[in-house]
N, C-alpha and C. Protein backbone atom coordinates (compact mmCIF):
# COMPACT_ATOMS: atom_id res chain seq x y z
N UNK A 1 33.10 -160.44 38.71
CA UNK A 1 32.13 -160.27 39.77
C UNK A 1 32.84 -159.70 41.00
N UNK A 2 31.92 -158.87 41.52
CA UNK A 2 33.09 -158.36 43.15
C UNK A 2 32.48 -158.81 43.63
N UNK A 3 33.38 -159.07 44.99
CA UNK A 3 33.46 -159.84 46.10
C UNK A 3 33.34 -158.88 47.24
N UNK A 4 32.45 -158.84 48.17
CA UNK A 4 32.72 -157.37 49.05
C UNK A 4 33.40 -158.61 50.26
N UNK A 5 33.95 -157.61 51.17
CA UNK A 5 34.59 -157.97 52.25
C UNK A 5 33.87 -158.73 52.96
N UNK A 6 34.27 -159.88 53.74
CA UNK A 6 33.52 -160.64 54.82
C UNK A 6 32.92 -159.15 56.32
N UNK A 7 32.06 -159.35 56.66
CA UNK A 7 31.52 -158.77 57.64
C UNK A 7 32.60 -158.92 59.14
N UNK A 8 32.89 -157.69 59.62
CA UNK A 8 33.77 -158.04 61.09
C UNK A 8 32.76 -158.97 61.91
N UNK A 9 33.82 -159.89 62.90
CA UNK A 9 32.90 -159.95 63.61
C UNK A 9 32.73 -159.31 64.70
N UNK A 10 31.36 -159.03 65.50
CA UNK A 10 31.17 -157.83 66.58
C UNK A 10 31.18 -158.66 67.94
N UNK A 11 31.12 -157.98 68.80
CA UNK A 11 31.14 -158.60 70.00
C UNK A 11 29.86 -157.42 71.03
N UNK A 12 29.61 -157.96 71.99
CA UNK A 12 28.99 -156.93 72.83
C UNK A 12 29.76 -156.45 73.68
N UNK A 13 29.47 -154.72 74.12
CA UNK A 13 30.52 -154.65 75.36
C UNK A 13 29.63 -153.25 76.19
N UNK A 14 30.02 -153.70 77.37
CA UNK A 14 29.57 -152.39 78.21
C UNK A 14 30.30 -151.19 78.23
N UNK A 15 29.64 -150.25 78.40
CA UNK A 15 30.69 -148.97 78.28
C UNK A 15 29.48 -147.90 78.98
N UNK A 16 30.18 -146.89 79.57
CA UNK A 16 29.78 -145.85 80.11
C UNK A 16 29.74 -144.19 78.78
N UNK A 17 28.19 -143.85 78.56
CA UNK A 17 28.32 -142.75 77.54
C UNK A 17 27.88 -141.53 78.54
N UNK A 18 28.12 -140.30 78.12
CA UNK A 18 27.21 -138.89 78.81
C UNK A 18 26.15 -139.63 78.40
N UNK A 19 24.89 -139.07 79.32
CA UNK A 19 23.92 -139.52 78.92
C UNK A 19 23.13 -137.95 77.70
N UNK A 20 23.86 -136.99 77.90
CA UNK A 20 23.32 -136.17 77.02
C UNK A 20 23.60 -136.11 75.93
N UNK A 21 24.80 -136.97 75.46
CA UNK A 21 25.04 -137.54 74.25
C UNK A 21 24.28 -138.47 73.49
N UNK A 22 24.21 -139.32 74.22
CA UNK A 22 23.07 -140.52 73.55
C UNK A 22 22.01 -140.45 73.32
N UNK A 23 21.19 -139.03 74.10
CA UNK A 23 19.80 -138.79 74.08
C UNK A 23 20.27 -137.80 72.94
N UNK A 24 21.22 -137.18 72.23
CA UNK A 24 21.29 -136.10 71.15
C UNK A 24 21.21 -137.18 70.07
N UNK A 25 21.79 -138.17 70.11
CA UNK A 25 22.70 -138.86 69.28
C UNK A 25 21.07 -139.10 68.72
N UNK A 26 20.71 -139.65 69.60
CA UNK A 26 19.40 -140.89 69.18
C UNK A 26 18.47 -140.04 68.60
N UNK A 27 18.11 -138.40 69.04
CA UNK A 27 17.30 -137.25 68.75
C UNK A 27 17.98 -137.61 67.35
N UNK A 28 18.64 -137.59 67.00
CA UNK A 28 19.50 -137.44 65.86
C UNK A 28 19.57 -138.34 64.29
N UNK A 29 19.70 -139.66 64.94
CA UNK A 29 19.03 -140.83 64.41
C UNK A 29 20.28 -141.31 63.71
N UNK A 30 21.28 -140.99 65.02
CA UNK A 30 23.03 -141.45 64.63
C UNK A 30 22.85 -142.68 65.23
N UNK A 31 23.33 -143.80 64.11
CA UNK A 31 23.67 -145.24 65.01
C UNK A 31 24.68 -145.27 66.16
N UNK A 32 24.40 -145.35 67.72
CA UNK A 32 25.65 -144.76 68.30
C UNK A 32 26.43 -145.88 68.35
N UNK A 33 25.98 -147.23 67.65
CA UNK A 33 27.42 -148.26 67.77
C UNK A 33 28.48 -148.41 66.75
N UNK A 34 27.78 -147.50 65.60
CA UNK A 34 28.72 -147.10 64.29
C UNK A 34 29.71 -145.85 64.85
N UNK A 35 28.80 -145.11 65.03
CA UNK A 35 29.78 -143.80 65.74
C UNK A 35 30.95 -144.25 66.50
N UNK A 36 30.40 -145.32 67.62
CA UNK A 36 31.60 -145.47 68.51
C UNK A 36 32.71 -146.10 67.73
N UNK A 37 32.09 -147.10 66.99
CA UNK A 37 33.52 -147.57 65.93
C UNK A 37 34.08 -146.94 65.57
N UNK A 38 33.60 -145.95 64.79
CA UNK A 38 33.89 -144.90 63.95
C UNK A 38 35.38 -144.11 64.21
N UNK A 39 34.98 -143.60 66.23
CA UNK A 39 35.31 -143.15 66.97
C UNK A 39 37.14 -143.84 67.42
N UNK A 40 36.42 -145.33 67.18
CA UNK A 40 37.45 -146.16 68.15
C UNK A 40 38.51 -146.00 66.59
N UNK A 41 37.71 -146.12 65.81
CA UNK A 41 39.04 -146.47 64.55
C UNK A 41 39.88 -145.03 64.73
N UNK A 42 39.03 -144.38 64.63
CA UNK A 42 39.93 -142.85 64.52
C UNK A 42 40.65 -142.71 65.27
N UNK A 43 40.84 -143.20 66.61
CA UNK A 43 41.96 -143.05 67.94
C UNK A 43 42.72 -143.83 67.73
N UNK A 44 42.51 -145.17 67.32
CA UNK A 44 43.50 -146.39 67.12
C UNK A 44 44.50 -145.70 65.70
N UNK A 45 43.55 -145.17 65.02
CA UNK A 45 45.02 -144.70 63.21
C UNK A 45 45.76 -143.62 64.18
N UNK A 46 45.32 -142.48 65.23
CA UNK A 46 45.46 -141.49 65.55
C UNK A 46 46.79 -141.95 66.43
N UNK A 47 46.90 -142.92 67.49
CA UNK A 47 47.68 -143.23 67.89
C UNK A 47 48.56 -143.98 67.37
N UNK A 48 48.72 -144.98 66.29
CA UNK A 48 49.51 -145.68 65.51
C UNK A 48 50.35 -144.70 65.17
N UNK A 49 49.74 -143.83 64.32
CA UNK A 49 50.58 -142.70 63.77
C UNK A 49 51.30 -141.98 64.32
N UNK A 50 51.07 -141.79 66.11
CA UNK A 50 52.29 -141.11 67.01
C UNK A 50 53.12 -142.08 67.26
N UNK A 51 52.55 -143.10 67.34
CA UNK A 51 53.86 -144.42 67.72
C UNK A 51 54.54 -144.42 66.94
N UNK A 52 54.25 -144.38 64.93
CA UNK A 52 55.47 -144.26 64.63
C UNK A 52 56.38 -143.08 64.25
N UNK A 53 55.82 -142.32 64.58
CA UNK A 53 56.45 -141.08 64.52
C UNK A 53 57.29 -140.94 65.71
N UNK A 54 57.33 -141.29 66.75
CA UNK A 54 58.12 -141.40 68.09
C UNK A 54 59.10 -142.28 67.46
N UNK A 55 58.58 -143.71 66.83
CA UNK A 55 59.63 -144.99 67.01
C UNK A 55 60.54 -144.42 65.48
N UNK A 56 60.06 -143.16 64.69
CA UNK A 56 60.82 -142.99 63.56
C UNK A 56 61.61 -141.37 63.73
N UNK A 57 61.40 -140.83 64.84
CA UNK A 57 61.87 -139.15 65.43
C UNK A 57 63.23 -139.08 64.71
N UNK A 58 64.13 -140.15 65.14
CA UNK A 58 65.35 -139.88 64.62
C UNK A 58 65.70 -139.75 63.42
N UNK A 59 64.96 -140.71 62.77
CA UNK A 59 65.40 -140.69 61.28
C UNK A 59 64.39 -139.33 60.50
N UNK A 60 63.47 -138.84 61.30
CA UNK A 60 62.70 -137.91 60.42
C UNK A 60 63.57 -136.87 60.63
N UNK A 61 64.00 -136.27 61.97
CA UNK A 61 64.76 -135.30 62.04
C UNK A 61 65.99 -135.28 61.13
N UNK A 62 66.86 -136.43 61.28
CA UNK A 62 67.96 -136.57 60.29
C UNK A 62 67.52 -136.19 59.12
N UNK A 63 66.46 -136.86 58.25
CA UNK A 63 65.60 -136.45 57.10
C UNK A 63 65.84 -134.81 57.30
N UNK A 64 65.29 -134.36 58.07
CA UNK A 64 64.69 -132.86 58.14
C UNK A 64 65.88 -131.84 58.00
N UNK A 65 67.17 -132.41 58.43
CA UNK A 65 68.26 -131.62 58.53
C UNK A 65 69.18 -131.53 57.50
N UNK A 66 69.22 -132.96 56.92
CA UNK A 66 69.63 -132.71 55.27
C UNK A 66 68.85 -132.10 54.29
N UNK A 67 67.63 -132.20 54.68
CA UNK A 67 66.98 -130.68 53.42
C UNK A 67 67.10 -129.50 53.74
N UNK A 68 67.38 -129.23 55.31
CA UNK A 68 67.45 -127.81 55.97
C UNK A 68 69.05 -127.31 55.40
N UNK A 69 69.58 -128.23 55.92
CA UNK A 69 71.30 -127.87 54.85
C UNK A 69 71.26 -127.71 53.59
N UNK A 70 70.67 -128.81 53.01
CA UNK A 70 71.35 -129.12 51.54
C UNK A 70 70.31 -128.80 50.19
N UNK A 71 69.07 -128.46 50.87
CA UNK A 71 67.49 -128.35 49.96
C UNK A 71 67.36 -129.76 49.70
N UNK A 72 65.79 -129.81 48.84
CA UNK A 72 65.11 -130.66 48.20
C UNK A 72 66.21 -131.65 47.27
N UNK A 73 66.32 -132.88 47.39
CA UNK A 73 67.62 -133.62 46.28
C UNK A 73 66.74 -133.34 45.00
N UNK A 74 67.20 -133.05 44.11
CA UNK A 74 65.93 -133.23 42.95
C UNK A 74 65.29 -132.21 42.56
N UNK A 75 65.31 -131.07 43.43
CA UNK A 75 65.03 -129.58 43.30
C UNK A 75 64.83 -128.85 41.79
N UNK A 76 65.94 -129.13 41.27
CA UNK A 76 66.23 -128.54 40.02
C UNK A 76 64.92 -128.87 38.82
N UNK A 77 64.76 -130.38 38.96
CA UNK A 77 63.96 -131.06 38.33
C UNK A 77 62.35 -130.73 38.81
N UNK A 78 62.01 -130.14 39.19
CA UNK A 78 60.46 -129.69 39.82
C UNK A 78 59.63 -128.50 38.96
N UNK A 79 58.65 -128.87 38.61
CA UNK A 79 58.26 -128.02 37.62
C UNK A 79 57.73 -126.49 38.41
N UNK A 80 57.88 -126.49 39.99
CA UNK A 80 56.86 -125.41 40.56
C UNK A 80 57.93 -124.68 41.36
């Protein structure tokens, strides 16, 4: 039997929208409190992902410079 996920829980919050957004949105028959989640998740992965790319710069570059020298390890073995 599946089990779906427990429901988040929500909270209420004030926030400031264009108002020509919300009157499109609603023309539209977009839930705008899904959207904004939607919205908020996408900035929150969007920024995680520069944080670790900042907190990992060194080691990617290092990464980047031993294939720029030395190629792909494993190269040989690649069917393409």
């Amino acid at each position: 039997m599946l089990q779906s996920a427990p429901k988040a829980q929500r909270i209420s919050v004030n926030t400031s929208i264009d108002s020509q957004l919300i009157k499109d949105a609603k023309a539209l028959g977009i839930n705008i409190s899904r959207a904004a989640e939607a919205g908020i998740a996408k900035a929150i992965a969007a920024e995680k992902t520069r944080r670790w790319q900042e907190e990992n710069k060194e080691a990617i570059e290092s990464s980047n410079e031993y294939v720029r020298k030395s190629g792909l390890p494993l190269a040989k073995y690649r069917p393409f």
